[in-house]
Protein backbone atom coordinates (compact mmCIF):
# COMPACT_ATOMS: atom_id res chain seq x y z
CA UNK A 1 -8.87 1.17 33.23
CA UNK A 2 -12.61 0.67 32.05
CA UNK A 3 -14.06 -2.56 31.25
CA UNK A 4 -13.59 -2.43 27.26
CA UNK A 5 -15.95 -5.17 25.77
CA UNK A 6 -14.80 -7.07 22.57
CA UNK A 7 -17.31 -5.70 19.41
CA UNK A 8 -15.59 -7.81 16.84
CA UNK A 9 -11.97 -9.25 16.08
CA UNK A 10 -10.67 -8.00 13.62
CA UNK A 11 -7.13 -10.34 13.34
CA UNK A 12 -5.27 -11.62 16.19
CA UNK A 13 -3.72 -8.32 16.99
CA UNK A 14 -6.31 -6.03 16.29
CA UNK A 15 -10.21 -5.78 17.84
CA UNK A 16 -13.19 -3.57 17.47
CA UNK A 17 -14.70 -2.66 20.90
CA UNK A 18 -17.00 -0.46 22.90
CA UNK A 19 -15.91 1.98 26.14
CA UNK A 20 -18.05 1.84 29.54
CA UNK A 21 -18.85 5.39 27.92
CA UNK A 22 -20.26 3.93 24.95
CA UNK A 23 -17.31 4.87 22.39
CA UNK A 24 -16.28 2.80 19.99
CA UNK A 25 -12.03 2.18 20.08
CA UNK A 26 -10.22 0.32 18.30
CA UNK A 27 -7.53 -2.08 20.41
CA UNK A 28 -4.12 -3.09 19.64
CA UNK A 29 -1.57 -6.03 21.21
CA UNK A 30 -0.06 -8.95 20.62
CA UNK A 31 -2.59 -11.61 20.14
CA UNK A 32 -5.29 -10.05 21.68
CA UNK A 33 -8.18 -10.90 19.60
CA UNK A 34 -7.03 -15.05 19.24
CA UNK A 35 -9.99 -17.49 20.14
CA UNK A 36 -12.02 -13.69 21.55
CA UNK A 37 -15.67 -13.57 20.66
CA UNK A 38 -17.63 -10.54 20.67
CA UNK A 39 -18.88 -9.32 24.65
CA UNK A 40 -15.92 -10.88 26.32
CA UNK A 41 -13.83 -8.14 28.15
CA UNK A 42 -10.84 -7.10 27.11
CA UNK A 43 -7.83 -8.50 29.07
CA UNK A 44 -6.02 -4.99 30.30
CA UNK A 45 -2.69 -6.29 30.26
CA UNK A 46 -2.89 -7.37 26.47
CA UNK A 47 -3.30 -3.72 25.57
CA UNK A 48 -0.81 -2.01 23.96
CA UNK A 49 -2.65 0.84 22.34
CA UNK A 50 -6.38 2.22 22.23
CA UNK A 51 -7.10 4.35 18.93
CA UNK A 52 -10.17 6.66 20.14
CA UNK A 53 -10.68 7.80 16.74
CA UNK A 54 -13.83 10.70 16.58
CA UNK A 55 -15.09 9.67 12.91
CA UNK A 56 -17.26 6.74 11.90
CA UNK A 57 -16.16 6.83 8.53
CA UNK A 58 -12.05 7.54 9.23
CA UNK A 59 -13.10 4.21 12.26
CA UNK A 60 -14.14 1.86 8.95
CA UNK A 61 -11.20 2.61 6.92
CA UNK A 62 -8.74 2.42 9.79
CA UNK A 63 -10.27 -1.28 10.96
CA UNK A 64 -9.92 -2.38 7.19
CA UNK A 65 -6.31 -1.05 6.49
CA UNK A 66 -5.89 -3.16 9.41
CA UNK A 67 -7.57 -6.35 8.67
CA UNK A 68 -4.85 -7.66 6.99
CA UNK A 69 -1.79 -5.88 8.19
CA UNK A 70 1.23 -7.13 10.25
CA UNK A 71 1.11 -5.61 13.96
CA UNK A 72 5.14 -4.22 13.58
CA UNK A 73 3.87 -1.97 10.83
CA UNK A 74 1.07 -0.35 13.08
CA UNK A 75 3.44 -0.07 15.12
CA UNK A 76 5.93 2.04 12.97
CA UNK A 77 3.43 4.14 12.00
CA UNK A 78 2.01 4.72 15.56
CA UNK A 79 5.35 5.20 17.51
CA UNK A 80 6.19 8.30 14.22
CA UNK A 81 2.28 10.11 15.28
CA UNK A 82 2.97 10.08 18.85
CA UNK A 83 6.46 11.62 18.37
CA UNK A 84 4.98 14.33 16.18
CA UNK A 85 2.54 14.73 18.85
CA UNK A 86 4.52 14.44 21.99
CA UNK A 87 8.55 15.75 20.78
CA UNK A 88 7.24 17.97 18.01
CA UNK A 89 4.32 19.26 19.30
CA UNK A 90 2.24 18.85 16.08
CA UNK A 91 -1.40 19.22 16.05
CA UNK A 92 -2.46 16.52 13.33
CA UNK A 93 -5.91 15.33 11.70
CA UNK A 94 -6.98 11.89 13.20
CA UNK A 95 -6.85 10.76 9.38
CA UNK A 96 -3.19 10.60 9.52
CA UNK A 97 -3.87 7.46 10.87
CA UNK A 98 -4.94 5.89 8.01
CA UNK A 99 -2.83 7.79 5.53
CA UNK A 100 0.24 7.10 6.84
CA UNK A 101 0.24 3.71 7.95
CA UNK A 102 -0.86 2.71 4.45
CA UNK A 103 1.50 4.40 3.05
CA UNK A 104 3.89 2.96 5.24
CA UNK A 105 2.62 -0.59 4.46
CA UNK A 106 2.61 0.15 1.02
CA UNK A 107 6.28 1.09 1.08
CA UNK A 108 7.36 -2.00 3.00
CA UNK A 109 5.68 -4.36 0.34
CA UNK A 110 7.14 -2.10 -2.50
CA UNK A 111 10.53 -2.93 -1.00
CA UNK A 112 10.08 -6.39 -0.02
CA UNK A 113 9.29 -6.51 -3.81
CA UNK A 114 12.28 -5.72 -4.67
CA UNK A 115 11.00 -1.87 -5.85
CA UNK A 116 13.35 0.51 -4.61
CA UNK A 117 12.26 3.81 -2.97
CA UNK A 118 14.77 6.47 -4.78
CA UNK A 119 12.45 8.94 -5.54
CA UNK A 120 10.43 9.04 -2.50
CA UNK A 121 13.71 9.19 -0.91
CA UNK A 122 14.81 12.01 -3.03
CA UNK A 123 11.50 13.90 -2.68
CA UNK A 124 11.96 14.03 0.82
CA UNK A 125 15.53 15.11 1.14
CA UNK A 126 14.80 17.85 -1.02
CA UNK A 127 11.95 18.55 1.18
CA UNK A 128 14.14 19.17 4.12
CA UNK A 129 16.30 20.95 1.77
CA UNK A 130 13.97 23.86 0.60
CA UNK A 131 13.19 24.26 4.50
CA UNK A 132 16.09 24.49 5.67
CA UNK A 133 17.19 27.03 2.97
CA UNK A 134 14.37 29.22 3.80
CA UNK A 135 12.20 28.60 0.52
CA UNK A 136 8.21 29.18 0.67
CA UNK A 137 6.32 28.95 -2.60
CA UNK A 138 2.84 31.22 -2.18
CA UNK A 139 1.18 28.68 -4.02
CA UNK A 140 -2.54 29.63 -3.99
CA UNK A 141 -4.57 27.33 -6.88
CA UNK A 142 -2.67 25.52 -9.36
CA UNK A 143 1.37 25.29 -8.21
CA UNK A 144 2.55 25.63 -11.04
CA UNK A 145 4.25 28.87 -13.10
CA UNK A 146 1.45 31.08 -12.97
CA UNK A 147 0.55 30.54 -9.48
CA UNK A 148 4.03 30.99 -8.49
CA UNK A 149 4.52 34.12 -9.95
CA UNK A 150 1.07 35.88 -8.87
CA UNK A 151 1.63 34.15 -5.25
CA UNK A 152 5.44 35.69 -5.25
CA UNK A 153 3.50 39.06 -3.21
CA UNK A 154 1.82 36.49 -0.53
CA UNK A 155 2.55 36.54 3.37
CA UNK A 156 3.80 32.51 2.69
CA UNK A 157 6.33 33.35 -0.16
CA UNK A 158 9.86 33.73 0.46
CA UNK A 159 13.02 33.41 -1.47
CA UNK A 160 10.97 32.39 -4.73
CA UNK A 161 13.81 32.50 -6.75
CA UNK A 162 15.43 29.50 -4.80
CA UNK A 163 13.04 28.04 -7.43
CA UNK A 164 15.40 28.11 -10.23
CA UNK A 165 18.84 26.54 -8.67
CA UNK A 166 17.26 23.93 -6.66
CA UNK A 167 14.91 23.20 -10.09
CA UNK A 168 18.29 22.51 -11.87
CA UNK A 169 20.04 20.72 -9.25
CA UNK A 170 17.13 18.44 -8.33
CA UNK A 171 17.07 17.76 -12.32
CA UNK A 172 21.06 16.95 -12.31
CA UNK A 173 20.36 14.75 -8.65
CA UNK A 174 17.30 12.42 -10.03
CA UNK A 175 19.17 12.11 -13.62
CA UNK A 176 22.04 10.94 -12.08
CA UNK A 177 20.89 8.65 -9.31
CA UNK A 178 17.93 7.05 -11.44
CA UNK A 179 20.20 6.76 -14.47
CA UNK A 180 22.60 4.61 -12.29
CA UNK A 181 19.81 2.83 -10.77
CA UNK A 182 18.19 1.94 -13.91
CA UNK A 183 21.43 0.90 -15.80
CA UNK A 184 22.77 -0.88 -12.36
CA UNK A 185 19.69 -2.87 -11.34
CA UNK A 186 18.31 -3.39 -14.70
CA UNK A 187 15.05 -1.74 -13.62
CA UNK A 188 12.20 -2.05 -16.23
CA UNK A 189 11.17 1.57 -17.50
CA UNK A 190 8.60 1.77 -20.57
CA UNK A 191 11.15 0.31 -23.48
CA UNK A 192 13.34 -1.46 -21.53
CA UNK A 193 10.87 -4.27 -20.43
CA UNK A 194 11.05 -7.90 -21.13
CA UNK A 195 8.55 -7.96 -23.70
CA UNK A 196 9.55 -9.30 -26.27
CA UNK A 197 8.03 -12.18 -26.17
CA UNK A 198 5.32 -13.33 -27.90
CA UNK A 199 2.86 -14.31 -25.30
CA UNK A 200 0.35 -16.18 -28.21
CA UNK A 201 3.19 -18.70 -28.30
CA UNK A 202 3.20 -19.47 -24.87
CA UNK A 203 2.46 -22.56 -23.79
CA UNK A 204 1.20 -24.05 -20.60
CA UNK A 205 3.40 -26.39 -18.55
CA UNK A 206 0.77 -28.15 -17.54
CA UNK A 207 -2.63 -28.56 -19.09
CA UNK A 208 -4.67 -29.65 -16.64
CA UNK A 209 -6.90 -26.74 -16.28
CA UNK A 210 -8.57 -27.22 -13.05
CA UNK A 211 -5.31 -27.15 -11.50
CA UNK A 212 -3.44 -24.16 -12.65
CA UNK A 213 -6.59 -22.42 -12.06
CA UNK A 214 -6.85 -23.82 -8.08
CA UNK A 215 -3.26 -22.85 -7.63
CA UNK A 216 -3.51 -19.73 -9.53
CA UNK A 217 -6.41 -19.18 -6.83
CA UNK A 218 -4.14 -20.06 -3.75
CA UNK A 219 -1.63 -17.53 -5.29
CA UNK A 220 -3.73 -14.46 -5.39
CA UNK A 221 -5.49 -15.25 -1.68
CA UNK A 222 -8.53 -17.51 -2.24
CA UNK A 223 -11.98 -16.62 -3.65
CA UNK A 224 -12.03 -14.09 -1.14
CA UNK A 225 -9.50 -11.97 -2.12
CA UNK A 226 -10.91 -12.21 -6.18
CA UNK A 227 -12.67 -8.85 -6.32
CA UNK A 228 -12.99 -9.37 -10.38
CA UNK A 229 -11.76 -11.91 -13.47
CA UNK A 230 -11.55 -11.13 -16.71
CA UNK A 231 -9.35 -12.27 -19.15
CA UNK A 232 -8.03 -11.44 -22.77
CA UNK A 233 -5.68 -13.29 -25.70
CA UNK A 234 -3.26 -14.43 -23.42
CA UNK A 235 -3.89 -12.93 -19.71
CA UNK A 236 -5.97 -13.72 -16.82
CA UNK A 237 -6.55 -10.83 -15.38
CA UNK A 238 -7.75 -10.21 -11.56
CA UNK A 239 -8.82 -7.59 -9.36
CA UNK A 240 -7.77 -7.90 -5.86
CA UNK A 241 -9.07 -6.66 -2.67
CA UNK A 242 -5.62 -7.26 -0.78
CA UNK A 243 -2.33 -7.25 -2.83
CA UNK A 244 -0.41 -8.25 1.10
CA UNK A 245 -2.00 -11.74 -0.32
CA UNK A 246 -0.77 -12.24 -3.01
CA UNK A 247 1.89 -14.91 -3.49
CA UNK A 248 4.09 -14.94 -7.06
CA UNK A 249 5.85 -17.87 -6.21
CA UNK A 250 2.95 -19.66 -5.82
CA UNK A 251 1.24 -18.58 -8.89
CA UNK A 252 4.45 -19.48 -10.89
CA UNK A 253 4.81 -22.85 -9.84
CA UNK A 254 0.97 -23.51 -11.72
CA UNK A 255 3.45 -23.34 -15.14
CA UNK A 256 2.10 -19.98 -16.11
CA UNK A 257 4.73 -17.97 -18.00
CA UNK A 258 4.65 -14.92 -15.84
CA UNK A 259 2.35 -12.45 -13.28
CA UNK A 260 2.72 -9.03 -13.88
CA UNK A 261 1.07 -6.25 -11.22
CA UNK A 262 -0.01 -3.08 -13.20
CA UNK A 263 -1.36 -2.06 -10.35
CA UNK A 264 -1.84 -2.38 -6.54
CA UNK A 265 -4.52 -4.24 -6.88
CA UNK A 266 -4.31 -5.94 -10.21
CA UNK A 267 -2.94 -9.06 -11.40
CA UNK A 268 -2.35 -10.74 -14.85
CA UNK A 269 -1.29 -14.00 -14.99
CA UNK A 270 0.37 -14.55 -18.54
CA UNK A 271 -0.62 -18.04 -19.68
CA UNK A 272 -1.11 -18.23 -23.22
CA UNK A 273 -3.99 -18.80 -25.58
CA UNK A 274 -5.10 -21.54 -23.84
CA UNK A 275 -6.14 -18.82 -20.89
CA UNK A 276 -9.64 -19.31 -21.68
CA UNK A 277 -9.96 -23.38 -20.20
CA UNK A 278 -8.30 -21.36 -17.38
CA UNK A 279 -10.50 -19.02 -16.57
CA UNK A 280 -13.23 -20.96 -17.12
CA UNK A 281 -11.74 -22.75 -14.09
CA UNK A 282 -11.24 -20.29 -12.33
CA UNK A 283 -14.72 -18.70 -11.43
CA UNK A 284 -16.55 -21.86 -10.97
CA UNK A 285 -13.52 -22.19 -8.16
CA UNK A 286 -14.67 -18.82 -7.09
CA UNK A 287 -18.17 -19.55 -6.90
């Protein structure tokens, strides 16, 4: 194997680095960029896998998906591309490695969360359903009733009509299973969450400002991980640039009377009126 010289670490499994041919790869194994600096060769039997990825642009989003991802999930997500390359024989776009090991990541968090998967799950068996069955919608601009019924003549369509029964049986399937789910787990859909409290009545367990707002900080990552802060009534509210950072726990144990995550990369601490002195705190600690 070529001498592969260290460009830049990106964590302790992952590394930027240039080819004797001049091509930029990115380098995978176990610990392989700890105490590296950029020029030093790359020790061969550290390797594990070398991404040789033909886009600049696809190269930038792949090395900061991985910047703060845990090596086993590459790993998942590399070991499913090679088998669709090597069993299945599948011709895929070099983007699929971006797209699917976020996705992947993004489904391990949702579960470690607590969030289960049902529908994806669903989705998917009825996926291999409609294949197996021989269904081919000649969708052609919109997929949706129109399109299916002017695409019905196309090449790609066959056995439209399976449209109807597996409609009403996928309705019946998701009903049931998510109307169990919902009633079994308690899961919070719009009217059923615990809102009813009055978050202007909510009061800090601890008033010394300086130090929710520092352990607030550690919660969501450090000033590094603060993409934004705003705040309104009762919320602090936070863009962040990783969400793999953030610790709940943490941000709890500051007194605050709850952290709700609208979004992947939003967070709103609830903390009461008094979430002004906070957040006043809060960006000179980011500063």
């Amino acid at each position: 194997m070529d001498n592969i010289i260290i460009e830049k670490v990106i964590n302790n499994n992952i590394i930027s680095a240039y080819e004797k041919s001049g091509a930029e790869v990115i380098v995978m194994g176990r610990g392989i960029g700890f105490k590296k600096k950029q020029g030093e060769v790359v020790p061969a039997d550290q390797i594990s896998k070398i991404f040789r990825i033909k886009s600049r642009t696809l190269t930038e989003q792949f090395k900061e998906l991985l910047a703060n991802m845990p090596l086993e999930r590459v790993r998942i997500s590399d070991e499913i591309i090679s088998h669709a390359k090597d069993h299945l024989k599948l011709k895929l776009n070099q983007s699929i490695y971006v797209t699917l090991t976020d996705h992947i990541n993004f489904a391990i968090e949702r579960v470690s969360q607590g969030i289960e998967p049902q529908n994806a799950l669903l989705y998917g068996i009825f996926t291999v359903v409609t294949v197996l069955l021989g269904f081919r919608a000649g969708f052609s601009f919109s997929a949706g009733a129109t399109d299916l019924l002017f695409s019905a003549s196309l090449p790609a369509a066959q056995k439209t009509w399976l449209i109807i029964p597996l409609g009403i049986a996928a309705f019946i399937v998701f009903y049931v299973v998510f109307r169990f789910a919902i009633l079994k787990f308690d899961l919070k859909t719009p009217g059923r969450e615990d809102d009813d409290m009055d978050e202007t009545t909510v009061k800090l367990a601890n008033d010394n400002f300086t130090e929710v707002a520092k352990i607030i900080l550690e919660g969501v990552g450090g000033k590094g991980n603060v993409a934004s802060i705003d705040n309104c009534i009762t919320r602090l509210r936070l863009e962040i640039k990783d969400y793999t950072a953030v610790d709940e726990k943490k941000i709890k144990s500051a007194g605050v009377a709850g952290v709700i995550r609208p979004g992947k990369n939003s967070v709103q601490v609830v903390i009461g009126t008094k979430v002004q002195f906070v957040a006043d705190e809060f960006k000179k600690l980011c500063k």
